[in-house]
PDB file of N, CA and C in Angstrom:
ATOM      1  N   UNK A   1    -125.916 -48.515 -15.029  1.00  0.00           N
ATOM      2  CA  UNK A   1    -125.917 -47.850 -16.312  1.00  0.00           C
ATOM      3  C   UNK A   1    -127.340 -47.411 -16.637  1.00  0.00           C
ATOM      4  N   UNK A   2    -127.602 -46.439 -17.281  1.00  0.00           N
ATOM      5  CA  UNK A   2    -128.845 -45.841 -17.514  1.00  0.00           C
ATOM      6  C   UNK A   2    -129.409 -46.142 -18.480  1.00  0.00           C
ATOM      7  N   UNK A   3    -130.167 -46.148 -18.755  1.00  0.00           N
ATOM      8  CA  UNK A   3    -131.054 -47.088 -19.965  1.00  0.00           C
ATOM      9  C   UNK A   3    -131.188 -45.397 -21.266  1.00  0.00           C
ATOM     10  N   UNK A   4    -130.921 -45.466 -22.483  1.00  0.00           N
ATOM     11  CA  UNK A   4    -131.097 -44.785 -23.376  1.00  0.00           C
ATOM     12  C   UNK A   4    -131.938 -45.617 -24.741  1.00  0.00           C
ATOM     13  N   UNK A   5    -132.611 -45.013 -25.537  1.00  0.00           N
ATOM     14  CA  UNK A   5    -133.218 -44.921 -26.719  1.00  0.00           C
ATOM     15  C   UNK A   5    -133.126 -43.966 -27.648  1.00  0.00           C
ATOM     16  N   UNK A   6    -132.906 -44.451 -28.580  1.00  0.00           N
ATOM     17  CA  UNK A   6    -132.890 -43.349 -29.879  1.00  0.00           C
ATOM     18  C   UNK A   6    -134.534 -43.020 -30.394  1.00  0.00           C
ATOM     19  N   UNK A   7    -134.368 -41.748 -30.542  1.00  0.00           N
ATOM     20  CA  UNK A   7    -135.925 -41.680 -31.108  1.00  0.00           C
ATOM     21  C   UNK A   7    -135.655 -40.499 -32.032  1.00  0.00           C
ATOM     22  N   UNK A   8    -137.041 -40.172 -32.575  1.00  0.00           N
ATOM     23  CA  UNK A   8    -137.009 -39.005 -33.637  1.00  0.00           C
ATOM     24  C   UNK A   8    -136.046 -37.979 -33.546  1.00  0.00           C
ATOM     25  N   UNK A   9    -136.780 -37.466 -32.071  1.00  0.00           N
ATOM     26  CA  UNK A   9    -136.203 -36.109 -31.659  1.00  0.00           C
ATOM     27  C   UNK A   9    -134.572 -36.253 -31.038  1.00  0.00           C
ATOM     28  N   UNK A  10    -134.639 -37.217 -30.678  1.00  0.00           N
ATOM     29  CA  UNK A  10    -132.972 -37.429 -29.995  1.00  0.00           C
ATOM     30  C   UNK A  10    -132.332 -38.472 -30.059  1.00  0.00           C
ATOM     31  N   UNK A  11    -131.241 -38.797 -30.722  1.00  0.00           N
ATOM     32  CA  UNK A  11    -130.518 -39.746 -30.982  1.00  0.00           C
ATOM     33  C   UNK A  11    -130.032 -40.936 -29.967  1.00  0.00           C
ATOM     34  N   UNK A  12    -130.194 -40.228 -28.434  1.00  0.00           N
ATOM     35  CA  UNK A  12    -129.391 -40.601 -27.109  1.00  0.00           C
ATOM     36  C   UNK A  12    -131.143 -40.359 -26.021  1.00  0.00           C
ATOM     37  N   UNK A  13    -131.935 -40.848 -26.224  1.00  0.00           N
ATOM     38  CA  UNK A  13    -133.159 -40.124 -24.758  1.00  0.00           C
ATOM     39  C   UNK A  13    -133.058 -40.805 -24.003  1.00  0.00           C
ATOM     40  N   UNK A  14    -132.435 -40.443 -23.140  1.00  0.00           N
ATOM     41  CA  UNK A  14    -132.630 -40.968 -21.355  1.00  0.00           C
ATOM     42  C   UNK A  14    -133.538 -41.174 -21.100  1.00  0.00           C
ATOM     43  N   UNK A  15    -133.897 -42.734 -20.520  1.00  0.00           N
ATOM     44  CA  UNK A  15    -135.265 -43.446 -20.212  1.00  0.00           C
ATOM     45  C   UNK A  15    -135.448 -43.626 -18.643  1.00  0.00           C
ATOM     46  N   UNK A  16    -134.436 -43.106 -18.205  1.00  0.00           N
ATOM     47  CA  UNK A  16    -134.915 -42.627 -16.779  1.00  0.00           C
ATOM     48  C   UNK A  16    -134.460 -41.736 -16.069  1.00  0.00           C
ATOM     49  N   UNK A  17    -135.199 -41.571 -14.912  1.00  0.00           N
ATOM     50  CA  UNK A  17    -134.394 -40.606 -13.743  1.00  0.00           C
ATOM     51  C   UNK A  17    -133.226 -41.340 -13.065  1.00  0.00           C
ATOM     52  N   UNK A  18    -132.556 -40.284 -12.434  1.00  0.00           N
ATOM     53  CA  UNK A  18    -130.832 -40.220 -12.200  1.00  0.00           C
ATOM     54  C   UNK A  18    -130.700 -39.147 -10.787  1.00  0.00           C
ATOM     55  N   UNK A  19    -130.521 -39.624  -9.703  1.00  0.00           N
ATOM     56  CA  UNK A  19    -130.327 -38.799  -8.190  1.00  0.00           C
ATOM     57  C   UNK A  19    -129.206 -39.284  -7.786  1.00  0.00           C
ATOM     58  N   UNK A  20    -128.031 -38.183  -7.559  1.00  0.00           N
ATOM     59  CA  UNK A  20    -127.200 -38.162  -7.196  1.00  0.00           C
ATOM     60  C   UNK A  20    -126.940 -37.617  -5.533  1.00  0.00           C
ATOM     61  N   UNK A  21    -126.605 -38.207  -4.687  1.00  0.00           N
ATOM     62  CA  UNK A  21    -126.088 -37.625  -3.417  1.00  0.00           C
ATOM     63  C   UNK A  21    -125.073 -37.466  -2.551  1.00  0.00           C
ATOM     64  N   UNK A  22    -124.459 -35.538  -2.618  1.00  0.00           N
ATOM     65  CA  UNK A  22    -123.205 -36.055  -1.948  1.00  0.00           C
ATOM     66  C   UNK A  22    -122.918 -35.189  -0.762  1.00  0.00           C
ATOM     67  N   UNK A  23    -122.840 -36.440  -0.029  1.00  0.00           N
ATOM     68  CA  UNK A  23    -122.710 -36.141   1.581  1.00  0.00           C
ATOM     69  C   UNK A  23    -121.162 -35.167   2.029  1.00  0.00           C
ATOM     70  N   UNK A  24    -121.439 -34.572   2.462  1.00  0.00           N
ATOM     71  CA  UNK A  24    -120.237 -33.688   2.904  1.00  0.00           C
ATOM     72  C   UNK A  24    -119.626 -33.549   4.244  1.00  0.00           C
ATOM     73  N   UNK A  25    -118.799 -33.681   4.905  1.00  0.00           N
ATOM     74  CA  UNK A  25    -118.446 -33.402   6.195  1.00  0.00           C
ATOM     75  C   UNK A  25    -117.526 -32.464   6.169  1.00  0.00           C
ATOM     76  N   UNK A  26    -117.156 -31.311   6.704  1.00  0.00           N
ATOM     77  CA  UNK A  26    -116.087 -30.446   7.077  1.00  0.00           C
ATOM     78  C   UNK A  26    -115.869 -30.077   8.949  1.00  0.00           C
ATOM     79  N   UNK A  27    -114.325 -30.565   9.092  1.00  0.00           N
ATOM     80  CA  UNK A  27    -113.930 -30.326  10.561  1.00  0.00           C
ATOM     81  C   UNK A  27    -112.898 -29.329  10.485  1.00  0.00           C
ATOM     82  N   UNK A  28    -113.302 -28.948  11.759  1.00  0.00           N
ATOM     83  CA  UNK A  28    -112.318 -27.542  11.544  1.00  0.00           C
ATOM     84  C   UNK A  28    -110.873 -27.886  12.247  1.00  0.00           C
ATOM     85  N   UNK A  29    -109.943 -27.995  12.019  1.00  0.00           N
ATOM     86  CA  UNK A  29    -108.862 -28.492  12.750  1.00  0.00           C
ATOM     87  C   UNK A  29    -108.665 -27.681  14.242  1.00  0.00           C
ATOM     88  N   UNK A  30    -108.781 -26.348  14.142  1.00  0.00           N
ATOM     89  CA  UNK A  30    -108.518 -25.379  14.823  1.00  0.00           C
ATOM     90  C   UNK A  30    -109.348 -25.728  16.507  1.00  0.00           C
ATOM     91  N   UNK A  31    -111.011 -26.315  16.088  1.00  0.00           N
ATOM     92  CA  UNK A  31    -111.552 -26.754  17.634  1.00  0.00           C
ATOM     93  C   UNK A  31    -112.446 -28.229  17.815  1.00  0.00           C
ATOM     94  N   UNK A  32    -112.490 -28.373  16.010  1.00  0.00           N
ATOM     95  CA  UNK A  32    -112.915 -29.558  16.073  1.00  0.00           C
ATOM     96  C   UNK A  32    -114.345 -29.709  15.837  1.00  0.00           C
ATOM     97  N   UNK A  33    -115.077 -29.001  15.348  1.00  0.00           N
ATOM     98  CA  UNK A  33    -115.898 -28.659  14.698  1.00  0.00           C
ATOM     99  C   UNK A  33    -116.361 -29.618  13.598  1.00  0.00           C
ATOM    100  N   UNK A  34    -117.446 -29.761  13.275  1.00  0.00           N
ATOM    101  CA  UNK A  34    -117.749 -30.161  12.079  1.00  0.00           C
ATOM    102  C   UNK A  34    -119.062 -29.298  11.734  1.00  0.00           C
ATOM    103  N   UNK A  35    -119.110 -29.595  10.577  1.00  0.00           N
ATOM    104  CA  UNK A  35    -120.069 -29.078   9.527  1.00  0.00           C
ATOM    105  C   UNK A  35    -120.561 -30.048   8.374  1.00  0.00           C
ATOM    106  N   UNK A  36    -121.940 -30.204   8.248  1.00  0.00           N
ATOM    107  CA  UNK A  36    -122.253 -31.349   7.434  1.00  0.00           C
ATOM    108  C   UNK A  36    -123.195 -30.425   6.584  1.00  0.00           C
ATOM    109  N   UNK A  37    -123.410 -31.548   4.933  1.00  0.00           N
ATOM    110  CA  UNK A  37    -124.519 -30.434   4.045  1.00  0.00           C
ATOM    111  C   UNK A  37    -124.399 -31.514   2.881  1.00  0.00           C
ATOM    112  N   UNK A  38    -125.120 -31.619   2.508  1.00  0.00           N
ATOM    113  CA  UNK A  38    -125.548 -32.545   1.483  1.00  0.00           C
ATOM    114  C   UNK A  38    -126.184 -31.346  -0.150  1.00  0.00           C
ATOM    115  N   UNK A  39    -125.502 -32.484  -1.043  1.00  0.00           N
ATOM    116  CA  UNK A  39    -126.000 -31.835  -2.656  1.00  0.00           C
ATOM    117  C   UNK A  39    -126.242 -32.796  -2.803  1.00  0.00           C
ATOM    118  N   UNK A  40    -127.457 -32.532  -3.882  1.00  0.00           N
ATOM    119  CA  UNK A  40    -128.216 -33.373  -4.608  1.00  0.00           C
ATOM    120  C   UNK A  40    -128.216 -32.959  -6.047  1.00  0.00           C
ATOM    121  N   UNK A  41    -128.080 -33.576  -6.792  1.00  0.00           N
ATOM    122  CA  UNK A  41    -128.148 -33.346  -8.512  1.00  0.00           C
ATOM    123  C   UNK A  41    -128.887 -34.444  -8.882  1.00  0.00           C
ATOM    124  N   UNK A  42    -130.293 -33.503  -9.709  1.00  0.00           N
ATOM    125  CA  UNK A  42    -131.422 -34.398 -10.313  1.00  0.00           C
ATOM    126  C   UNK A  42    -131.060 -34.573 -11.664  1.00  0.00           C
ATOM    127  N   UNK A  43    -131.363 -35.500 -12.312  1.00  0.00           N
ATOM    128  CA  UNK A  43    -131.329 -35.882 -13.856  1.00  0.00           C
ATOM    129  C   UNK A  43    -132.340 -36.513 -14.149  1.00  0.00           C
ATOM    130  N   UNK A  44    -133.548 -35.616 -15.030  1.00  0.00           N
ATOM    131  CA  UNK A  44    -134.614 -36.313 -15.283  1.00  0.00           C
ATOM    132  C   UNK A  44    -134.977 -36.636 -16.451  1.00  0.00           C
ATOM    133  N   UNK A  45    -135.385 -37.800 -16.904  1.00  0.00           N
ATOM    134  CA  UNK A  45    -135.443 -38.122 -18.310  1.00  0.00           C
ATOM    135  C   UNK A  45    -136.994 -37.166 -18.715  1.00  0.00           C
ATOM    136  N   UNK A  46    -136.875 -36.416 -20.351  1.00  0.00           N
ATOM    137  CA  UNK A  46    -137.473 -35.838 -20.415  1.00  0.00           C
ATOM    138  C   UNK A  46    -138.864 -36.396 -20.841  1.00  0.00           C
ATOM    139  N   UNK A  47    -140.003 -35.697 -20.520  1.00  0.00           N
ATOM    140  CA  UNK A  47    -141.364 -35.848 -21.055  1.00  0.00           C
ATOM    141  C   UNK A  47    -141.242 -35.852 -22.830  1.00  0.00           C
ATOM    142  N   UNK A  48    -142.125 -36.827 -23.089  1.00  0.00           N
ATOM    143  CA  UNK A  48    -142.345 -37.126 -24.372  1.00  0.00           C
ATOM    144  C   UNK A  48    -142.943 -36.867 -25.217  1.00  0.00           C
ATOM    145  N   UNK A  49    -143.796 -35.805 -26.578  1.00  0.00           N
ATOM    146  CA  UNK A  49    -144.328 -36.153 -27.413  1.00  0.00           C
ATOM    147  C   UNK A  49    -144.074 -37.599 -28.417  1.00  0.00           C
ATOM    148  N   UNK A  50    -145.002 -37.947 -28.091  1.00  0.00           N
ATOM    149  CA  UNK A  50    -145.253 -39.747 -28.567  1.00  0.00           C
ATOM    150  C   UNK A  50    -145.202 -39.430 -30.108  1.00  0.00           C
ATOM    151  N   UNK A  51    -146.147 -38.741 -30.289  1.00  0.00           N
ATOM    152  CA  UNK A  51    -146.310 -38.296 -31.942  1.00  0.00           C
ATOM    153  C   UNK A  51    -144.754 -37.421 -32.565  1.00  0.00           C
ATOM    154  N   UNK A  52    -144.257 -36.850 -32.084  1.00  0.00           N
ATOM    155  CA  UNK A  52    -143.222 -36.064 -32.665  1.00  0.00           C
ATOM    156  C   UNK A  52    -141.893 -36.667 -32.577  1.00  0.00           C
ATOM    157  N   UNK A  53    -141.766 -37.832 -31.543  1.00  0.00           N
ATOM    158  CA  UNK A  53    -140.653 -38.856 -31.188  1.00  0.00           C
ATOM    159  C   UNK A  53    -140.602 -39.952 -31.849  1.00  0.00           C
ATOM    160  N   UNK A  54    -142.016 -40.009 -32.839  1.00  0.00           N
ATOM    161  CA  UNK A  54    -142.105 -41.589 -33.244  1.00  0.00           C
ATOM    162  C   UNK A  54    -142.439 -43.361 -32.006  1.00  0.00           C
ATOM    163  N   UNK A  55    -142.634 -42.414 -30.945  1.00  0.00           N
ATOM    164  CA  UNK A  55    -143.546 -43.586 -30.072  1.00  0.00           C
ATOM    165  C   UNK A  55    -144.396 -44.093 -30.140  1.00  0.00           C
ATOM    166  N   UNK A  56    -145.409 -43.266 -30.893  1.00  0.00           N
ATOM    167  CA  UNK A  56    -146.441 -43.995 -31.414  1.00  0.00           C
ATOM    168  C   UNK A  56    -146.845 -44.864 -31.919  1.00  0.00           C
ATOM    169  N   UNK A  57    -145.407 -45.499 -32.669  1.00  0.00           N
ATOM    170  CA  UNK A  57    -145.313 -46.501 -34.033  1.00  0.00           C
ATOM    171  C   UNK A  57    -144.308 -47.706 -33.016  1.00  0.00           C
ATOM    172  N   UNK A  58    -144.092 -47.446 -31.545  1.00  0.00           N
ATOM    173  CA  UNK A  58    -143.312 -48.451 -31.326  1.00  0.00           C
ATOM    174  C   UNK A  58    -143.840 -49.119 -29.908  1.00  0.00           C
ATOM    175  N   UNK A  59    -144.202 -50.054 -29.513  1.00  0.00           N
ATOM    176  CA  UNK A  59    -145.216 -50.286 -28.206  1.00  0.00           C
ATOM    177  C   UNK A  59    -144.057 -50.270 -27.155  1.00  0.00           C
ATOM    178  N   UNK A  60    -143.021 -50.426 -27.329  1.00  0.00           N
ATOM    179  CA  UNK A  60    -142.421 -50.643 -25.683  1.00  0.00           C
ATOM    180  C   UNK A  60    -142.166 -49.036 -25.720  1.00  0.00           C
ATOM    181  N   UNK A  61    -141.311 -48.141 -26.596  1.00  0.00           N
ATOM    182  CA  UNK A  61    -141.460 -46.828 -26.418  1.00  0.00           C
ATOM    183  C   UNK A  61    -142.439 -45.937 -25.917  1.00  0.00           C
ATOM    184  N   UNK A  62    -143.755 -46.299 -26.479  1.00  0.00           N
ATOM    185  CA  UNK A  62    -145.295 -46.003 -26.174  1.00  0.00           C
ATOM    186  C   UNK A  62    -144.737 -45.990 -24.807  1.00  0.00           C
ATOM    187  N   UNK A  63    -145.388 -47.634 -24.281  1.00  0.00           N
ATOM    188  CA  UNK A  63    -144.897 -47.605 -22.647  1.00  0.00           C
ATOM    189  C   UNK A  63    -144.298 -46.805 -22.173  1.00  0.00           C
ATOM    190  N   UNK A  64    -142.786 -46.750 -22.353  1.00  0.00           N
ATOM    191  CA  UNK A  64    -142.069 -46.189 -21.969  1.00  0.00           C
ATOM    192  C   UNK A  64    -142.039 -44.224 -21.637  1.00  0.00           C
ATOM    193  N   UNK A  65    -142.601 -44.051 -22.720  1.00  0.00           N
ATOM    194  CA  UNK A  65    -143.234 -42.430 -22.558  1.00  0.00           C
ATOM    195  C   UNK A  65    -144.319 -42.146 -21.836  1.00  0.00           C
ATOM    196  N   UNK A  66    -145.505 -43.227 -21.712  1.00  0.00           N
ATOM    197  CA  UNK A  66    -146.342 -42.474 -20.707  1.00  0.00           C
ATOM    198  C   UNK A  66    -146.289 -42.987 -19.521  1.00  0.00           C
ATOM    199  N   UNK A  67    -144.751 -43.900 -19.024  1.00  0.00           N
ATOM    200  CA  UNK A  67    -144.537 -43.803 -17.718  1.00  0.00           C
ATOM    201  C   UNK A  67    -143.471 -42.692 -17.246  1.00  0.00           C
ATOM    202  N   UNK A  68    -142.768 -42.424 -18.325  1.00  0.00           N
ATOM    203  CA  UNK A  68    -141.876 -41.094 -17.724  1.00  0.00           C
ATOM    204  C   UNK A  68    -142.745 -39.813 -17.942  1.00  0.00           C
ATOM    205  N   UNK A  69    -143.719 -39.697 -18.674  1.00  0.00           N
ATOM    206  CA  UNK A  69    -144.720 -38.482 -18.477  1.00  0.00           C
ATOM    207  C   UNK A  69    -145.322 -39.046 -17.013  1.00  0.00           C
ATOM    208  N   UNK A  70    -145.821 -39.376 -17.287  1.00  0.00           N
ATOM    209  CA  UNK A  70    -146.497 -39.709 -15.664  1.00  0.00           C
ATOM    210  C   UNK A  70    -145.732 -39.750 -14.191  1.00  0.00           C
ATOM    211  N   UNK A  71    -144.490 -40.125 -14.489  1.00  0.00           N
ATOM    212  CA  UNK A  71    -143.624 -39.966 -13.109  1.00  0.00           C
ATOM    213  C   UNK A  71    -143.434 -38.897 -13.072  1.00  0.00           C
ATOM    214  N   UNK A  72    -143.042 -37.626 -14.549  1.00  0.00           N
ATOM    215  CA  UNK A  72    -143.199 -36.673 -13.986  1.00  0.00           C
ATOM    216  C   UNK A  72    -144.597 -35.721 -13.417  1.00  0.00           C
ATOM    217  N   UNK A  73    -145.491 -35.949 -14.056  1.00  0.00           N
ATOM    218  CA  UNK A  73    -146.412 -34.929 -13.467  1.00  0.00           C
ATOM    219  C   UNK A  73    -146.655 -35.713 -12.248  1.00  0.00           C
ATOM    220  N   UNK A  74    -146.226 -36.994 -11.510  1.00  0.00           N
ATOM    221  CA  UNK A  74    -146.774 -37.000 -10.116  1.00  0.00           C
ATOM    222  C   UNK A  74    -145.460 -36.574  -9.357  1.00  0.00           C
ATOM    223  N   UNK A  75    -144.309 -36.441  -9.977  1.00  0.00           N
ATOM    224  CA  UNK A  75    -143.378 -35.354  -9.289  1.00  0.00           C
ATOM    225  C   UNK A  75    -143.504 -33.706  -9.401  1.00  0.00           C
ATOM    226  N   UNK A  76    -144.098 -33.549 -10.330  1.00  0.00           N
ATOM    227  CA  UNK A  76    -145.079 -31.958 -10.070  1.00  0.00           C
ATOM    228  C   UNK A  76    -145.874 -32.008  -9.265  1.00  0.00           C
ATOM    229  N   UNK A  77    -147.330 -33.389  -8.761  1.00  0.00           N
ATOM    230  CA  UNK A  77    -147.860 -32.756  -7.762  1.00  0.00           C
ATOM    231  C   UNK A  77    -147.376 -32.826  -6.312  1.00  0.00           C
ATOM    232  N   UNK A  78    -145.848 -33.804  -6.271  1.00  0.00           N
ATOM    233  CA  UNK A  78    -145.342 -33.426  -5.541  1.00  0.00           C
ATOM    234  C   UNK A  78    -144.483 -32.428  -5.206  1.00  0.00           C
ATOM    235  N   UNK A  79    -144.238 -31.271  -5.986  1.00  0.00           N
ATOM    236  CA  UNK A  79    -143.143 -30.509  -5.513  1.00  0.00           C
ATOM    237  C   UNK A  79    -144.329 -29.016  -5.305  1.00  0.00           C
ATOM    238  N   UNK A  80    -145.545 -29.200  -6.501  1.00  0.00           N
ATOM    239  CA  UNK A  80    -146.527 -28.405  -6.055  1.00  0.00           C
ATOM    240  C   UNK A  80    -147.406 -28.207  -4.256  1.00  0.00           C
ATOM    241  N   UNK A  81    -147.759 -29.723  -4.007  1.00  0.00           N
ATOM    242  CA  UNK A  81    -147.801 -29.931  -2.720  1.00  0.00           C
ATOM    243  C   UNK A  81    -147.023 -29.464  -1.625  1.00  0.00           C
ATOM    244  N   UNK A  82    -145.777 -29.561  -1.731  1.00  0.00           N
ATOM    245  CA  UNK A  82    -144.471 -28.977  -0.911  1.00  0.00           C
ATOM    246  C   UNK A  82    -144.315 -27.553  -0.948  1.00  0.00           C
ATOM    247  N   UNK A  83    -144.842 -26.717  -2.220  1.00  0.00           N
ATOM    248  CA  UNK A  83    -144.676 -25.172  -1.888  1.00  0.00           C
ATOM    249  C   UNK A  83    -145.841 -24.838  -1.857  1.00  0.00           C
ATOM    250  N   UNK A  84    -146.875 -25.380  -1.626  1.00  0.00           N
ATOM    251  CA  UNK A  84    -148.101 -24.948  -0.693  1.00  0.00           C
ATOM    252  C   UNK A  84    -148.342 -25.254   0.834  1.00  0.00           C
ATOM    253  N   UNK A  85    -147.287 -25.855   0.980  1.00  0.00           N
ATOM    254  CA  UNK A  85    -147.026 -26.563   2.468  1.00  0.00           C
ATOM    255  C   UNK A  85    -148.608 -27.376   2.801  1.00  0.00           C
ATOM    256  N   UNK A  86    -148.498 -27.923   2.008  1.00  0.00           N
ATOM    257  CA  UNK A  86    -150.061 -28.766   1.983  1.00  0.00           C
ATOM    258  C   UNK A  86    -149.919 -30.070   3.338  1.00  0.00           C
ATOM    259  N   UNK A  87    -150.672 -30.089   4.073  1.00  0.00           N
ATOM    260  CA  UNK A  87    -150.540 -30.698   5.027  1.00  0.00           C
ATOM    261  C   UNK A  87    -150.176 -32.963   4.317  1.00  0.00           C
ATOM    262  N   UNK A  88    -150.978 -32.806   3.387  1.00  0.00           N
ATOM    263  CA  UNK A  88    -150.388 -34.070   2.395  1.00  0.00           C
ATOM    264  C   UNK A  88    -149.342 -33.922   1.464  1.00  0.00           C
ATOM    265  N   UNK A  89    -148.657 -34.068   1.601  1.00  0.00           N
ATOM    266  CA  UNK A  89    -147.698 -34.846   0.340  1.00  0.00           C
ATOM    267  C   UNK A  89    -147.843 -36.161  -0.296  1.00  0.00           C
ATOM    268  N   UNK A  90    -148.256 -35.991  -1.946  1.00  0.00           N
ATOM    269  CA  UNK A  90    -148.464 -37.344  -2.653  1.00  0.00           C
ATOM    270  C   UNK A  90    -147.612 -37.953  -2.638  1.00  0.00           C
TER     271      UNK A  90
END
């Protein structure tokens, strides 16, 4: 189950990320074939104004916002890294 908080701005804020993966196989009856392919569906809890959410006034919320700000911008410099084909990935 996913962890939620009520705050200023949203009654329901998702306090974390959510990766879904679904594996696929297709065979072809006809020679026997297969075909494989995977989906992925991201769900990311959103970045926070602390001040406009009322985090400011609450310490585990506090916490809680500048670790989901922070997971995301180090998932920006990872997806930035990846379309520069940067020989590192963070």
């Amino acid at each position: 189950k996913r962890r939620s908080k009520s705050t200023k701005l949203n009654a329901d804020s998702s306090r974390s990320h959510c990766i879904f993966t679904i594996n696929l196989t297709l065979t072809f009856q006809a020679d026997g074939t297969r075909r494989f392919g995977s989906l992925r569906v991201v769900d990311l809890a959103g970045s926070e104004r602390v001040r406009a959410s009322g985090s400011i006034n609450d310490d585990v919320l506090l916490l809680e916002a500048r670790r989901i700000n922070s997971s995301l911008s180090a998932l920006g410099n990872v997806l930035s890294a990846l379309l520069r084909r940067d020989s590192h990935v963070p």
